[in-house]
C-alpha atoms as a PDB file:
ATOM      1  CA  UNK A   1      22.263  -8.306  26.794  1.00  0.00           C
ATOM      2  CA  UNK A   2      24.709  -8.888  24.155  1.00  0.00           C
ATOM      3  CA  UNK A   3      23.799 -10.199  20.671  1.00  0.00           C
ATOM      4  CA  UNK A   4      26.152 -11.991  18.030  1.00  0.00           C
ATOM      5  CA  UNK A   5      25.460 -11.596  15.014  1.00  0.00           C
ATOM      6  CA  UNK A   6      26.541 -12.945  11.790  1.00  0.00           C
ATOM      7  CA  UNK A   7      28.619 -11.320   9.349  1.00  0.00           C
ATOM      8  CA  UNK A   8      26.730 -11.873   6.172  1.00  0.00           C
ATOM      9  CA  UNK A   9      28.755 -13.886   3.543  1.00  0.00           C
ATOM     10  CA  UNK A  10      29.106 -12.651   0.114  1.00  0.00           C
ATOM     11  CA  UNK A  11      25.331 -13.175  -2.230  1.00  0.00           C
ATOM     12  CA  UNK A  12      25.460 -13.861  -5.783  1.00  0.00           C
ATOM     13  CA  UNK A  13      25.013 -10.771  -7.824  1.00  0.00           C
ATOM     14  CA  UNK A  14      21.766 -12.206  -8.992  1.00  0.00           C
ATOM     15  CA  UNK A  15      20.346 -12.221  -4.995  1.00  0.00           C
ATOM     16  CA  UNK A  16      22.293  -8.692  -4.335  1.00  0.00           C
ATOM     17  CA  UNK A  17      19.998  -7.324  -7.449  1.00  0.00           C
ATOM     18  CA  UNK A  18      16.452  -9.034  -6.528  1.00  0.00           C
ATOM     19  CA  UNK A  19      16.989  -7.136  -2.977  1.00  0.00           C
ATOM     20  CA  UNK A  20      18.079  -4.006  -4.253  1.00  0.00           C
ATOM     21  CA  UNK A  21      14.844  -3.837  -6.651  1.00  0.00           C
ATOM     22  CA  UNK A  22      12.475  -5.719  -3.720  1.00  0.00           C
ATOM     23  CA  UNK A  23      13.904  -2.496  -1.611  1.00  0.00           C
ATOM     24  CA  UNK A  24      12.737   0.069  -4.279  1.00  0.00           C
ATOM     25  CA  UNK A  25       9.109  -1.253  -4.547  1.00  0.00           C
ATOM     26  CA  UNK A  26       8.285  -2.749  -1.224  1.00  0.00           C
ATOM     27  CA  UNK A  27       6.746   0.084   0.795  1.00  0.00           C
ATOM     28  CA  UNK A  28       4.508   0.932  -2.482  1.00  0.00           C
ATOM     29  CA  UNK A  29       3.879  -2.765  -3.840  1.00  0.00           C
ATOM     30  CA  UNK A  30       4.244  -5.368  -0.940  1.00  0.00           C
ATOM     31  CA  UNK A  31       3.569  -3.747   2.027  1.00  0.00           C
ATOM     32  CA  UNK A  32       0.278  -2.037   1.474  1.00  0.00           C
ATOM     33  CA  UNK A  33      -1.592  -5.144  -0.370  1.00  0.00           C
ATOM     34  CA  UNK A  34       0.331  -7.896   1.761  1.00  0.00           C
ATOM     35  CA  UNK A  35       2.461  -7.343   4.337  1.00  0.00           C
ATOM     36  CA  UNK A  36       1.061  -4.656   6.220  1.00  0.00           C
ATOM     37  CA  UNK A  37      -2.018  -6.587   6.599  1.00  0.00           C
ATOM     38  CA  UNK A  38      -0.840  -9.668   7.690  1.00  0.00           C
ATOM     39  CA  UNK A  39       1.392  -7.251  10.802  1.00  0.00           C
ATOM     40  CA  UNK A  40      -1.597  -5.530  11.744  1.00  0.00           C
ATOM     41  CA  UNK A  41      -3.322  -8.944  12.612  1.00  0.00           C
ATOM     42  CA  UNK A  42       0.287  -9.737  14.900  1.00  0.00           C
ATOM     43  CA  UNK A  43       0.181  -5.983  16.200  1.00  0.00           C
ATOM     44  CA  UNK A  44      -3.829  -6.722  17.262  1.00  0.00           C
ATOM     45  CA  UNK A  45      -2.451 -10.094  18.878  1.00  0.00           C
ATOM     46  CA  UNK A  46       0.552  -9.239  21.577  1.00  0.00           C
ATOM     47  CA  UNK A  47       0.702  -8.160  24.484  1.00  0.00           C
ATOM     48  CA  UNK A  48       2.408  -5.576  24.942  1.00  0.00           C
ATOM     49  CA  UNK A  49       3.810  -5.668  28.604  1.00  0.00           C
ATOM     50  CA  UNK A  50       5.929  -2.664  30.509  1.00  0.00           C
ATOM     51  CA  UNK A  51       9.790  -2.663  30.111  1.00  0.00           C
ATOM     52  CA  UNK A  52       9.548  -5.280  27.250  1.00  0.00           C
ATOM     53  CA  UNK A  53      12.250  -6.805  25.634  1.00  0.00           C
ATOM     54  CA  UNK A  54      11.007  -7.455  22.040  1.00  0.00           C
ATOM     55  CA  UNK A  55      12.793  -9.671  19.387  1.00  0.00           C
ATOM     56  CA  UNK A  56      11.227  -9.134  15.448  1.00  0.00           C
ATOM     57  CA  UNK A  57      12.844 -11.917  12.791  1.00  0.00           C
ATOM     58  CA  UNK A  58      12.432 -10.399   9.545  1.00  0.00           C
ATOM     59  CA  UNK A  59      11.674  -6.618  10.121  1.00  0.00           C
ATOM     60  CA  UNK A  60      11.972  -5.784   5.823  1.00  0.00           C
ATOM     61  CA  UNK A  61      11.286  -2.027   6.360  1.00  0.00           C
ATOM     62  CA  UNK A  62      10.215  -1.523   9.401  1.00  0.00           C
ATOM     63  CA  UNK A  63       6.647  -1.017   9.046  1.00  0.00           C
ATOM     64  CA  UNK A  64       5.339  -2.926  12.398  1.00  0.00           C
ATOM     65  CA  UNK A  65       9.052  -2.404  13.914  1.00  0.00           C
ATOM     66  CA  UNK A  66       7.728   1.117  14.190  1.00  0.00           C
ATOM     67  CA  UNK A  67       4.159   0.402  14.979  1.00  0.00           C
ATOM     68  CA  UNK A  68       5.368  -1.477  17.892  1.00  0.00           C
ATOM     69  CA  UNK A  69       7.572   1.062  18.921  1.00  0.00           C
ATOM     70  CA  UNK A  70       5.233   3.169  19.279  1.00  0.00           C
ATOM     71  CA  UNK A  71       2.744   1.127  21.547  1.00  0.00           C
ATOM     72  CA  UNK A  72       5.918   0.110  23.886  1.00  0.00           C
ATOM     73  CA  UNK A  73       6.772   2.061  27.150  1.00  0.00           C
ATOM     74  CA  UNK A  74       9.828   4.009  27.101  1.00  0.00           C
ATOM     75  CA  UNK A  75      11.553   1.175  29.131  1.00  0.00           C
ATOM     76  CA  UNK A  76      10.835  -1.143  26.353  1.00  0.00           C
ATOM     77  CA  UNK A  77      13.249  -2.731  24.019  1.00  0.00           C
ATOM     78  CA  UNK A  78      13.585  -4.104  20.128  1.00  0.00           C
ATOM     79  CA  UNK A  79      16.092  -5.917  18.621  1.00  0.00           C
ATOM     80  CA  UNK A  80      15.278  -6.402  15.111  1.00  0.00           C
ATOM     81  CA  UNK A  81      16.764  -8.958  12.796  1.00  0.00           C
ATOM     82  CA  UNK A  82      16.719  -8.486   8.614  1.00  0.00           C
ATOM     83  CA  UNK A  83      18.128 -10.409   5.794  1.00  0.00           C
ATOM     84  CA  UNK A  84      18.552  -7.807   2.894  1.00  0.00           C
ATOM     85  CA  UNK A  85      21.000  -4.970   3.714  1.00  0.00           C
ATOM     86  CA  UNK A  86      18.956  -2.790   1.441  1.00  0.00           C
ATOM     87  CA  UNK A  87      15.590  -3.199   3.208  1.00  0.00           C
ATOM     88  CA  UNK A  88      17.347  -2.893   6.619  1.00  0.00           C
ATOM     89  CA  UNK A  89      18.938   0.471   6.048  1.00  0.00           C
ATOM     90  CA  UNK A  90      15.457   1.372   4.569  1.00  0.00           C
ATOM     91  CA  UNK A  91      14.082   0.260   8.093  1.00  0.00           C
ATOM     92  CA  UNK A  92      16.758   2.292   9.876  1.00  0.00           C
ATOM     93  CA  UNK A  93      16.403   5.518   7.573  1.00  0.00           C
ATOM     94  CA  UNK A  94      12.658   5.430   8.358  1.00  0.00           C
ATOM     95  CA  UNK A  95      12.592   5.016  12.509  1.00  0.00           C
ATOM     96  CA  UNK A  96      14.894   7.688  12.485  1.00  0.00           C
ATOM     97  CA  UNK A  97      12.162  10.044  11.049  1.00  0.00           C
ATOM     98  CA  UNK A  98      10.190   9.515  14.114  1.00  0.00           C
ATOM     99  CA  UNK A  99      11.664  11.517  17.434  1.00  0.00           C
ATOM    100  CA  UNK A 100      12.218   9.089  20.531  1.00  0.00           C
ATOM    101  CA  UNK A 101      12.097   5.832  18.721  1.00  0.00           C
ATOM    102  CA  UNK A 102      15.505   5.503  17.568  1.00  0.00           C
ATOM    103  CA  UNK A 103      16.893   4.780  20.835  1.00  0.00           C
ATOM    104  CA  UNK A 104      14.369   1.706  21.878  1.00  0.00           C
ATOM    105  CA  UNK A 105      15.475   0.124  18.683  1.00  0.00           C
ATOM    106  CA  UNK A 106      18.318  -2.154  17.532  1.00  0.00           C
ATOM    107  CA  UNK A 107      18.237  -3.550  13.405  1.00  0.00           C
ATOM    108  CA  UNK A 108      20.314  -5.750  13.000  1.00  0.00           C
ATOM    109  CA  UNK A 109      21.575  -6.954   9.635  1.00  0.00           C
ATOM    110  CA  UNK A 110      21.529 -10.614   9.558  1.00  0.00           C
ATOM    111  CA  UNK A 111      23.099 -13.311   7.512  1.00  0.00           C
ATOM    112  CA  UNK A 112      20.733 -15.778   8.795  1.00  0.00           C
ATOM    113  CA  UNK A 113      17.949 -15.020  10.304  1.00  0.00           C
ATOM    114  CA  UNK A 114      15.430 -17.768  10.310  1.00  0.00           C
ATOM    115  CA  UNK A 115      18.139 -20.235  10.431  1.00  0.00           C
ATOM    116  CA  UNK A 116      17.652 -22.903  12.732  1.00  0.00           C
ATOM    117  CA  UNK A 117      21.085 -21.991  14.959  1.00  0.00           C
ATOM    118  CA  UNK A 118      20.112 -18.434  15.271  1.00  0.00           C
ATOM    119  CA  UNK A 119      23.312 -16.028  17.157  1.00  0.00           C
ATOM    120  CA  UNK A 120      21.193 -15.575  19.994  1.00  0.00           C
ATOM    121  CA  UNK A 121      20.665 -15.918  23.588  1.00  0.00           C
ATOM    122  CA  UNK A 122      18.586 -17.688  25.370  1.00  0.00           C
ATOM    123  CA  UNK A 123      15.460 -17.086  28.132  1.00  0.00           C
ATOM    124  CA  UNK A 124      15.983 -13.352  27.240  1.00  0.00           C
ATOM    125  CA  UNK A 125      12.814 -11.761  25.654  1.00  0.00           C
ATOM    126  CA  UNK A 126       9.283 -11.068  26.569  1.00  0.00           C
ATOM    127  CA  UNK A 127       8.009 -11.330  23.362  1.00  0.00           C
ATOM    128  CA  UNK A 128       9.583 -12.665  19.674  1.00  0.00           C
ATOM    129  CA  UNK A 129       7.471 -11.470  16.418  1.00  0.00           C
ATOM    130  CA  UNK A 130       7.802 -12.195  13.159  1.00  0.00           C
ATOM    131  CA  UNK A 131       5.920 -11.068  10.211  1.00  0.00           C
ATOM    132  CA  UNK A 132       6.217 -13.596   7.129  1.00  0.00           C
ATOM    133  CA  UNK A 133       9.464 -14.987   8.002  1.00  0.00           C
ATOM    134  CA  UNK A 134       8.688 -18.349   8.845  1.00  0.00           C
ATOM    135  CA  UNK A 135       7.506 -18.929   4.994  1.00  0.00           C
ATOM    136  CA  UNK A 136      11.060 -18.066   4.485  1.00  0.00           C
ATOM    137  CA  UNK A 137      12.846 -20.320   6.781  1.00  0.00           C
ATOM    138  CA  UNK A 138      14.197 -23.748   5.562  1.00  0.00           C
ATOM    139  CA  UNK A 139      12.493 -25.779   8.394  1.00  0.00           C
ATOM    140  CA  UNK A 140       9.790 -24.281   9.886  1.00  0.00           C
ATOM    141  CA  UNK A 141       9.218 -26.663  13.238  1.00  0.00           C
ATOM    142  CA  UNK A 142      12.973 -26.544  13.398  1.00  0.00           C
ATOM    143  CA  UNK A 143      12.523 -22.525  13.814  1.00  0.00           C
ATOM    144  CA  UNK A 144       9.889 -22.509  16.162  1.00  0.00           C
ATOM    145  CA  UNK A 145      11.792 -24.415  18.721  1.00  0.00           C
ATOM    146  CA  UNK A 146      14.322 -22.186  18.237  1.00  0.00           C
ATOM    147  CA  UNK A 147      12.816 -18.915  18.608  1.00  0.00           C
ATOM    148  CA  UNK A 148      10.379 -20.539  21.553  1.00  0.00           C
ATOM    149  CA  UNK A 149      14.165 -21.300  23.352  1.00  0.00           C
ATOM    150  CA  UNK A 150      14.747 -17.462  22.996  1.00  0.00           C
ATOM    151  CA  UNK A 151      11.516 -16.179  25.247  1.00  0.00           C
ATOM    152  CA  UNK A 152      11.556 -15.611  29.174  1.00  0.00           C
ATOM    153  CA  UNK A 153       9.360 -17.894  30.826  1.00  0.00           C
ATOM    154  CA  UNK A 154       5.529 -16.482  30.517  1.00  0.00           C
ATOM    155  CA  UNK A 155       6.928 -15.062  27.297  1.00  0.00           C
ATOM    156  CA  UNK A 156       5.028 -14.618  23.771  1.00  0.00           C
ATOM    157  CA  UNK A 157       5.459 -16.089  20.286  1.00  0.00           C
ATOM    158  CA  UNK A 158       3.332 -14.543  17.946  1.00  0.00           C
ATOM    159  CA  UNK A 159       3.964 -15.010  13.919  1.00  0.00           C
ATOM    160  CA  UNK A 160       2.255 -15.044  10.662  1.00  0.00           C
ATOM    161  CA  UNK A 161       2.578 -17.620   7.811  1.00  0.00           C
ATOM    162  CA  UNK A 162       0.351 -18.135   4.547  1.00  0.00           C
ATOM    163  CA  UNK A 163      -1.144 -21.560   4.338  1.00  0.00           C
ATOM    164  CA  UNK A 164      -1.929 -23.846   1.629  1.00  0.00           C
ATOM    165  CA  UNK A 165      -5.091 -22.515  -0.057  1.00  0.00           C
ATOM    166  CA  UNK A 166      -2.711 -18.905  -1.012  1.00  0.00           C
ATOM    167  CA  UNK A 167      -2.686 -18.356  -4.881  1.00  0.00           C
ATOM    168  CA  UNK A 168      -5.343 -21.220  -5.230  1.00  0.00           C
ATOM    169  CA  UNK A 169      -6.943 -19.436  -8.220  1.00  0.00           C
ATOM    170  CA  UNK A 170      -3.827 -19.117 -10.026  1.00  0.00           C
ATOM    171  CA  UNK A 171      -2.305 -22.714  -8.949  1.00  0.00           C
ATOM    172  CA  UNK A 172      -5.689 -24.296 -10.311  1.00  0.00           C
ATOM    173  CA  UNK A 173      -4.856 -22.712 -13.628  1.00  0.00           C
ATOM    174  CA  UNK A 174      -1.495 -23.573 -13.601  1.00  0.00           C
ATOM    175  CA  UNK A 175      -2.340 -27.063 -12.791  1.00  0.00           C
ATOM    176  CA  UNK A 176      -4.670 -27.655 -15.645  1.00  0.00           C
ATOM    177  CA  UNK A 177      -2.060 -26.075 -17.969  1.00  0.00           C
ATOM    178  CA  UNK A 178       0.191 -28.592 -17.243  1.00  0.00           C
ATOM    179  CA  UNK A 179      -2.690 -31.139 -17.233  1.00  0.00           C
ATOM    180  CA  UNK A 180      -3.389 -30.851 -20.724  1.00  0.00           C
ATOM    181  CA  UNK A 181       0.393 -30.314 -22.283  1.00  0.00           C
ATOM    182  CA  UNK A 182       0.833 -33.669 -20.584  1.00  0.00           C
ATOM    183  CA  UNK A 183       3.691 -32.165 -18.213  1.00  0.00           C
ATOM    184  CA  UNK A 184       3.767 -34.858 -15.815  1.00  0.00           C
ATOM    185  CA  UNK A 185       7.181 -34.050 -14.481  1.00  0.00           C
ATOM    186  CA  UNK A 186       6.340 -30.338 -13.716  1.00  0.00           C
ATOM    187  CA  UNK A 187       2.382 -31.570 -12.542  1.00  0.00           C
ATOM    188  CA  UNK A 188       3.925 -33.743  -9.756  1.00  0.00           C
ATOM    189  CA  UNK A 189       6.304 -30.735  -9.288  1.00  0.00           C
ATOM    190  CA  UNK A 190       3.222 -28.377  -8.600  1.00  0.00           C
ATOM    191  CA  UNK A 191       1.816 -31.124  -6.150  1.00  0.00           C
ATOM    192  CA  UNK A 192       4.222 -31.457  -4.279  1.00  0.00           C
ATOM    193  CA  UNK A 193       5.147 -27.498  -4.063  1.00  0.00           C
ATOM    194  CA  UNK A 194       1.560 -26.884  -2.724  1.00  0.00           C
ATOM    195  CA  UNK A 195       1.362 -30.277  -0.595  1.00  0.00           C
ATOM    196  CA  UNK A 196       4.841 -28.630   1.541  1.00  0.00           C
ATOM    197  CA  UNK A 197       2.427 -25.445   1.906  1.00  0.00           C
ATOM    198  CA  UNK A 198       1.429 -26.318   6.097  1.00  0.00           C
ATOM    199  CA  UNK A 199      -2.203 -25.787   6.860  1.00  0.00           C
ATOM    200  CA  UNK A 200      -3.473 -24.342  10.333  1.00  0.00           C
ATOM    201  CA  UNK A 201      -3.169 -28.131  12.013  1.00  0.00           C
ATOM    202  CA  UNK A 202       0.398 -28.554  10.961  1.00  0.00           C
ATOM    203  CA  UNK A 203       1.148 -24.701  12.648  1.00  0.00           C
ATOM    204  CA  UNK A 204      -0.320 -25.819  15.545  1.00  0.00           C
ATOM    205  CA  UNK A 205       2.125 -28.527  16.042  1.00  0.00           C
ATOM    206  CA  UNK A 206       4.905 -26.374  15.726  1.00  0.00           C
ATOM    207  CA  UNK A 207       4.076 -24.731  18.287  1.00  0.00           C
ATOM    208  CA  UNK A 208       2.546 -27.880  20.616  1.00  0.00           C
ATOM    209  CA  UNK A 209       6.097 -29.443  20.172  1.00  0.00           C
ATOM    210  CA  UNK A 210       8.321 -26.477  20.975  1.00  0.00           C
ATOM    211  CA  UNK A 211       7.067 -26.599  24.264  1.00  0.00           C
ATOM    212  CA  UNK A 212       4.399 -23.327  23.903  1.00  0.00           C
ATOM    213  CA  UNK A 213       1.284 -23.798  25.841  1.00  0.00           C
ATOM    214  CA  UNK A 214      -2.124 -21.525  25.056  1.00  0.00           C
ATOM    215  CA  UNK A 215      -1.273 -22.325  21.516  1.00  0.00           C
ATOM    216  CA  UNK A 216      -3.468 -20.374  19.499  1.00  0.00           C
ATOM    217  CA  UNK A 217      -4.120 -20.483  15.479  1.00  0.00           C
ATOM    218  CA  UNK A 218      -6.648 -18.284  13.954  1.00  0.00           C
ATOM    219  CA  UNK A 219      -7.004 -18.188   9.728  1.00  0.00           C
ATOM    220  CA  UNK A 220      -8.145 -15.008   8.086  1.00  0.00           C
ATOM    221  CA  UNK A 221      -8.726 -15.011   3.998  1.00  0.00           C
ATOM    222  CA  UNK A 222      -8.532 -11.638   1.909  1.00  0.00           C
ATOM    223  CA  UNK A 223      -8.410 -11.735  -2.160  1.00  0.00           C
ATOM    224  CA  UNK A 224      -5.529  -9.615  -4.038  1.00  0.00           C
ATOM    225  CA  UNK A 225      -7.380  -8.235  -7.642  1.00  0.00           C
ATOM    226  CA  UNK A 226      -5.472  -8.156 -10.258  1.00  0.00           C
ATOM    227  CA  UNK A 227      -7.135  -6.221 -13.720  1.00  0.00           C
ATOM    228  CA  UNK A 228      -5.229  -8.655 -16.039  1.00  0.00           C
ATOM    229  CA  UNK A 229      -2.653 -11.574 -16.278  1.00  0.00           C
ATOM    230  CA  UNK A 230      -0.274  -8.823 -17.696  1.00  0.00           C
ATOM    231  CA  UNK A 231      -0.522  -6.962 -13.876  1.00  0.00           C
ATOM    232  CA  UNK A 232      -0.566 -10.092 -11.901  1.00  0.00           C
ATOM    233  CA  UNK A 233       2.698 -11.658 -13.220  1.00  0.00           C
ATOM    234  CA  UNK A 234       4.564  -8.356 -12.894  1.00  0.00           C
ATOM    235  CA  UNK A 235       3.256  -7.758  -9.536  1.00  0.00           C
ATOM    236  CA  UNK A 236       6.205  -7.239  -7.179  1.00  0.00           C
ATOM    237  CA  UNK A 237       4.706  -9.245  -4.939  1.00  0.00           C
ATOM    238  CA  UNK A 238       4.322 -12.101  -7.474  1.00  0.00           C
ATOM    239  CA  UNK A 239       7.249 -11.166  -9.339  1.00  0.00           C
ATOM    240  CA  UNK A 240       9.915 -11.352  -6.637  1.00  0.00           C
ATOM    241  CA  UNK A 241       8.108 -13.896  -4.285  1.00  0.00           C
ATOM    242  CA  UNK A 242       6.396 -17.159  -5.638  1.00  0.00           C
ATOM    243  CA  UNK A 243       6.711 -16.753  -9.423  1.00  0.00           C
ATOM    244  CA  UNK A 244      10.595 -18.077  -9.570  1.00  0.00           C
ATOM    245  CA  UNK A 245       9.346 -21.030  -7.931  1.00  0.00           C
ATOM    246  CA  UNK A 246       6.821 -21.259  -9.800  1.00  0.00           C
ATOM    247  CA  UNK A 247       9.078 -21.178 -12.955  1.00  0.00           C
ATOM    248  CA  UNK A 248      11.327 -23.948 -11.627  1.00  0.00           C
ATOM    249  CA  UNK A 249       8.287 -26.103 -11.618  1.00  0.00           C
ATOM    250  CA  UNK A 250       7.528 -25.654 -15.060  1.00  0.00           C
ATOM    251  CA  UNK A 251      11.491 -26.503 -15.791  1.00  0.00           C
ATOM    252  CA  UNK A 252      13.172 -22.881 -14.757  1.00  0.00           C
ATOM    253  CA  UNK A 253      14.075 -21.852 -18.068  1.00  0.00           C
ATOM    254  CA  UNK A 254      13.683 -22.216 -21.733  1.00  0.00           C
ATOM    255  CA  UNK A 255      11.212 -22.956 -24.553  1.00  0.00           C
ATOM    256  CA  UNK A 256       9.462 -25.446 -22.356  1.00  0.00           C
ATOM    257  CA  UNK A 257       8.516 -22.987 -19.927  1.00  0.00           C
ATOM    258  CA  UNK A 258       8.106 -20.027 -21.584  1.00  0.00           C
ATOM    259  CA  UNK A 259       5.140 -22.245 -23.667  1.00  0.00           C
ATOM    260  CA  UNK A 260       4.063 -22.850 -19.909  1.00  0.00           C
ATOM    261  CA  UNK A 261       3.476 -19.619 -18.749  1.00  0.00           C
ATOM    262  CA  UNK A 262       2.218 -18.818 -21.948  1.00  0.00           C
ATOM    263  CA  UNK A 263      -0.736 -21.017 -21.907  1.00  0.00           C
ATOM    264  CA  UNK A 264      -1.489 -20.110 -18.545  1.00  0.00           C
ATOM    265  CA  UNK A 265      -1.421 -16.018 -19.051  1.00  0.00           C
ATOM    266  CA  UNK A 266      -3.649 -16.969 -22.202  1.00  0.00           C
ATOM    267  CA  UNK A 267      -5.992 -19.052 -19.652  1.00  0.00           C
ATOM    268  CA  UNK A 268      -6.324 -16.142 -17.208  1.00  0.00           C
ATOM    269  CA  UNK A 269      -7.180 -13.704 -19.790  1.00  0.00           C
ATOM    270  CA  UNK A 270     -10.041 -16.346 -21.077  1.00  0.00           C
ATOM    271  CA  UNK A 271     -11.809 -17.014 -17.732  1.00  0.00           C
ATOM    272  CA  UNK A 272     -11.534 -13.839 -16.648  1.00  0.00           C
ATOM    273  CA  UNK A 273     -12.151 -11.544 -19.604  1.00  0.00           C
ATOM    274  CA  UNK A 274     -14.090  -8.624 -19.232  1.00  0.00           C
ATOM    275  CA  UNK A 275     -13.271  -8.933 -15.055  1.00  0.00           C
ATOM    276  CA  UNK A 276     -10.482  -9.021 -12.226  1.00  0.00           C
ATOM    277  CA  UNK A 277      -8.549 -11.728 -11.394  1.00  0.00           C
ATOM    278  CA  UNK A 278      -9.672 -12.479  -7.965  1.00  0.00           C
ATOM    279  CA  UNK A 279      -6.167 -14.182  -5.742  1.00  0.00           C
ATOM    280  CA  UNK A 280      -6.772 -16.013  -3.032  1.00  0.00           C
ATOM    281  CA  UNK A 281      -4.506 -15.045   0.421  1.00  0.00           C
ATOM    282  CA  UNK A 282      -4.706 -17.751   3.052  1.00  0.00           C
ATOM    283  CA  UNK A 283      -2.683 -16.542   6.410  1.00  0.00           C
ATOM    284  CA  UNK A 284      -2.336 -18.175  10.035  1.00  0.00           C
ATOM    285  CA  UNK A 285      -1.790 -16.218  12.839  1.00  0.00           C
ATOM    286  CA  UNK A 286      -0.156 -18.358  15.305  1.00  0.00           C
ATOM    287  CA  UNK A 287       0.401 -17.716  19.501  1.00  0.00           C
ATOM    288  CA  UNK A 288       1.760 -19.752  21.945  1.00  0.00           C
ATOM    289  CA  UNK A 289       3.467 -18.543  25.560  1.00  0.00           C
ATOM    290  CA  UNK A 290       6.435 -20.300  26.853  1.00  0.00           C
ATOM    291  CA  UNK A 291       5.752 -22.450  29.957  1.00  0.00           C
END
């Protein structure tokens, strides 16, 4: 099977430095309190069939490329994809610490890949994974049919996505923030940021109309504690994930927002003095099988 990949264009220095420090922090901050435990939940889900051929979108470090690795048969096969150089070399660097893996394993560094035209063939894998990366791609239905077009018949989809209902506590803050400064512009901003979030329905129909049968959707909630507004808005996983966005909403840049996030940090610290701040996590994990 041969795979053609993309040669990644040039990023802005701004994108080149976000992935170098997401690299640095990611085993220690993301993966432990979110990633990992949205994998283990795909891991728990697939079937993991002799001589597999195994396609992961989105592998960051590694962490389930190697857990699946592991469970496979020595006849089995992954071809990982990644977006950041830095966290693929970290996922490279790391399977090669682990003797007989290295060989069942192909990373890939991607330019795109959850776009919709992905480089690859068709009808060729048993099962396609991917951690997270659909809350990445551009057009999520778009990307299901895609990666659906990629399985064998009798062949697996299993991914994870956060739904709407993720960062509730904080968005309801934010919300009334901009509620009472009378920021209409940014409020209708923040509606329609968490009215794009899909719930379990919408999921569902992604898969229905990419053509998977035995679609399956099951929700599981966790909370993310946080001792202080301080530690949740430096959070890596904050930081470098939902708070630019967040930012934009609130007009990306000065005075204006800065007076945002200010009211809303002094908010937290209010409602929650003298406790955590308790985050609400809100994940899907979808399955369908190719007909």
């Amino acid at each position: 099977m041969t795979i053609r990949t993309v040669t990644p264009a040039p990023l802005p220095p701004r994108l080149l430095e976000k992935q170098a420090r997401l690299a640095k922090v990611y085993d220690s901050d993301v993966l432990p309190l979110y990633a990992r435990r949205f994998g283990q939940l795909a891991l728990r889900a697939l079937d993991l069939r002799p001589a597999a051929q195994v396609l992961e979108i989105g592998c960051a470090t590694g962490d389930l490329t190697l857990e699946l690795a592991r469970r496979l048969d020595d006849r089995s096969h992954i071809t990982a994809l990644e977006l950041s150089a830095p966290l693929a070399a970290q996922a490279r660097a790391k399977l090669a610490t682990v003797p007989g893996v290295g060989s069942r394993v192909t990373i890939h560094q991607s330019a795109t890949p959850l776009h919709p035209t992905l480089a690859l063939p068709d009808s060729v894998f048993d099962i396609c994974v991917s951690n997270l990366g659909l809350a990445e791609a551009d057009e999520p239905a778009r990307t299901v049919v895609e990666l659906a077009s990629m399985l064998k018949p009798g062949g697996e989809l299993v991914l994870t996505a956060p739904l709407r209902g993720t960062w509730a506590e904080f968005l309801d803050i934010y919300r009334q923030v901009l509620r009472d400064g009378g920021k209409g512009v940014s409020l209708a901003g923040l509606e329609a940021y968490v009215a794009a979030q899909p719930d379990g329905d919408t999921c569902a129909r992604w898969l229905e109309q990419a053509g998977l049968t035995d679609v399956e959707v099951a929700v599981d909630r966790w909370e993310l504690l946080f001792k202080s507004a301080r530690e949740f808005f430096f959070a890596p996983i904050v930081e470098l994930f939902p708070l630019p966005i967040w930012k934009q909403i609130a007009g990306g840049h000065g005075d204006d927002m800065q007076d945002v996030f200010f009211f809303v940090k002094e908010a937290i610290e209010t409602y929650f003095s003298g406790s955590v701040f308790p985050v609400t996590m809100v994940v899907a994990l979808l399955q369908g099988e190719r007909a």
